[in-house]
Protein backbone atom coordinates (compact mmCIF):
# COMPACT_ATOMS: atom_id res chain seq x y z
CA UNK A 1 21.46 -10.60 -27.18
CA UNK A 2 22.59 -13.35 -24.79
CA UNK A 3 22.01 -11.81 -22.25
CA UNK A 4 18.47 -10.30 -22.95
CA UNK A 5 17.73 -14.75 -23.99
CA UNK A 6 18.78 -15.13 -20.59
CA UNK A 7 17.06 -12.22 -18.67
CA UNK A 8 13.71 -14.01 -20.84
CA UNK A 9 14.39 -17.51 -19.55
CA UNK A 10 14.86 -16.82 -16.15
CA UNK A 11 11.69 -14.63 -15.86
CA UNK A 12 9.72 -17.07 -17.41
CA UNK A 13 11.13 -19.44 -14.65
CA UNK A 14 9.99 -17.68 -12.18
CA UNK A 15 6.99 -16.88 -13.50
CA UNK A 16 5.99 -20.82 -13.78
CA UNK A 17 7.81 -21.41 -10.06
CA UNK A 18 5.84 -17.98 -8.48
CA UNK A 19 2.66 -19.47 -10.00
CA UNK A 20 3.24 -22.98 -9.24
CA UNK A 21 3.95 -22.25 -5.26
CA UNK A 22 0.87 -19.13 -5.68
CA UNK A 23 -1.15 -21.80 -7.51
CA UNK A 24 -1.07 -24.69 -4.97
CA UNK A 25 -3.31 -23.14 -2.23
CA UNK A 26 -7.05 -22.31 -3.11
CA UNK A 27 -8.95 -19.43 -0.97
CA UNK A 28 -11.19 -22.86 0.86
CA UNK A 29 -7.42 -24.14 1.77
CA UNK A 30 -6.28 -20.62 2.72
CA UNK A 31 -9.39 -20.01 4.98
CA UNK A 32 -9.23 -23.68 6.35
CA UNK A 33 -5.66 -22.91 7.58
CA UNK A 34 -6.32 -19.42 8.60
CA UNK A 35 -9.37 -19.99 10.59
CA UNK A 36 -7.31 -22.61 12.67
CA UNK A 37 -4.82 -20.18 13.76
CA UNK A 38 -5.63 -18.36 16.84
CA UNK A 39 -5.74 -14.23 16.93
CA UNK A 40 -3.14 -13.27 19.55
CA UNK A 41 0.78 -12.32 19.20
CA UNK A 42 1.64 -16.32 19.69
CA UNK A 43 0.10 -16.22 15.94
CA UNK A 44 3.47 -15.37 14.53
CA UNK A 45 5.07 -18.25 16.00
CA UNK A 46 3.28 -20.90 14.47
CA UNK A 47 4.37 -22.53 11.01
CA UNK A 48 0.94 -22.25 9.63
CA UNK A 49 0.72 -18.56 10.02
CA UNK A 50 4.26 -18.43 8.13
CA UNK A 51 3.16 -20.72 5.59
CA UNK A 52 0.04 -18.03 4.66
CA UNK A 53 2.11 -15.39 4.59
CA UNK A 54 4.13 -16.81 2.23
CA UNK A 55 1.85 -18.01 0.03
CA UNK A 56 0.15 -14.50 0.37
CA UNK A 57 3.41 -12.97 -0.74
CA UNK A 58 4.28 -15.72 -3.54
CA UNK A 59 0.70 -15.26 -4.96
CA UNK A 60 1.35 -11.00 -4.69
CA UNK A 61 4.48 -11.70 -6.85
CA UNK A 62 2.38 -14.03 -9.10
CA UNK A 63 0.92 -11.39 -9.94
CA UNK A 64 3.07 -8.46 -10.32
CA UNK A 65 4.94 -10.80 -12.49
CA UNK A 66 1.93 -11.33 -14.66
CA UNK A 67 1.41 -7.57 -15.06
CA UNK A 68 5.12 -7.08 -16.05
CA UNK A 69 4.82 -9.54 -18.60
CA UNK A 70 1.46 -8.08 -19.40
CA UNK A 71 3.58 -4.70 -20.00
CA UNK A 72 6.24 -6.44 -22.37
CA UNK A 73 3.79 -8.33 -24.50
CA UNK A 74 1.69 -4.86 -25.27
CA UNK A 75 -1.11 -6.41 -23.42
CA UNK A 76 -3.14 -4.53 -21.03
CA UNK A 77 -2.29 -5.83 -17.71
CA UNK A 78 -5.03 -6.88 -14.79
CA UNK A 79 -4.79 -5.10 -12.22
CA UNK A 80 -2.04 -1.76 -12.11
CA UNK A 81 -0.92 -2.04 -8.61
CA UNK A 82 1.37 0.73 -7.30
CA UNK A 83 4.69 -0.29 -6.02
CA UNK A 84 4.03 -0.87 -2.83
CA UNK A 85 0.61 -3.27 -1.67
CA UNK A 86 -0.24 -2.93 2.16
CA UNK A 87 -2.55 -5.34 3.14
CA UNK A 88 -3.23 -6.54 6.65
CA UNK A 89 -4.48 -9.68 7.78
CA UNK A 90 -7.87 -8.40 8.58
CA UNK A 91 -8.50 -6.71 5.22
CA UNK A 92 -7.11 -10.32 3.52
CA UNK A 93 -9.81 -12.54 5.65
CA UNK A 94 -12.43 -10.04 5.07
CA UNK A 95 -11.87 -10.22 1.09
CA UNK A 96 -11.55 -13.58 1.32
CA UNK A 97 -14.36 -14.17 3.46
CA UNK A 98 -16.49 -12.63 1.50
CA UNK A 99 -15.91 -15.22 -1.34
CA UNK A 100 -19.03 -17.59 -1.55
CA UNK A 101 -18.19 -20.96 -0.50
CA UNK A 102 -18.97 -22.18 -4.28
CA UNK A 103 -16.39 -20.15 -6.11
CA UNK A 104 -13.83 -21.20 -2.81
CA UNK A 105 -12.26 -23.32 -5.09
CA UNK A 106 -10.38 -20.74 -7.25
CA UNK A 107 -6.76 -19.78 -6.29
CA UNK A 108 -5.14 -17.67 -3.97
CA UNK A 109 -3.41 -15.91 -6.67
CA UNK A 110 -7.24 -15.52 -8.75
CA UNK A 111 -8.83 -14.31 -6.04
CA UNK A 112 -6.27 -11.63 -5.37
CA UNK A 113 -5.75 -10.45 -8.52
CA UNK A 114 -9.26 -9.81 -8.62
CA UNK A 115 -9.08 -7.79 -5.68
CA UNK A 116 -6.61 -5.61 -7.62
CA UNK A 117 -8.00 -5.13 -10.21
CA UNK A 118 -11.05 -3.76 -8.43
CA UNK A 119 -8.51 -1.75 -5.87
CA UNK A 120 -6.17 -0.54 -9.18
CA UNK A 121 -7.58 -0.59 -12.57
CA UNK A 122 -5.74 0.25 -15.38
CA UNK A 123 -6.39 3.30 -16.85
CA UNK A 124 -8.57 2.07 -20.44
């Protein structure tokens, strides 16, 4: 019983941390960053490109952790991604890109669930 209090506590931790860190970038910050960062192999060496890609993957985890939690609360979750997500960076500016500059203001983590959800829906 302990043990399953504790296993709750600590996933609820890192729910609120994931979301936090997913939480603090919006898609106009993302693209901002993103379109400053030049498209050769020298990409990977800059701290901006690292930053995005962590953000990318705390905002992924965001949201696998929501659908988890989803799961154990009998909800129906958002999106029902497989186990394994492959997204490159192309396919990511291209979604993102395609955001109008007036909804820009939602977050990373938003605007990629939504993407999942339309890439894997739950079954109804």
């Amino acid at each position: 019983m302990i043990r399953n209090t504790s296993l709750a506590m600590a996933l609820a931790v890192s729910l609120i941390a994931g979301t936090a860190v997913a939480r603090d970038m919006t898609v106009g910050q993302f693209l901002t960053t993103a379109n400053g960062i030049p498209r050769n192999p020298t990409a990977l060496l800059r701290s901006d490109t690292r930053r995005l890609m962590t953000e990318t993957r705390a905002s992924f985890a965001a949201i696998r952790a929501n659908e988890q939690a989803a799961r154990a609360a009998g909800r129906r979750p958002a999106t029902c991604m497989p186990e394994r997500v492959s997204v490159n960076p192309d396919q990511l500016l291209g979604r993102l890109n395609a955001i109008p500059v007036a909804r820009r203001n939602i977050s990373l983590t938003q605007a990629l669930t939504e993407w999942m959800a339309e890439e894997h829906p739950c079954p109804a």
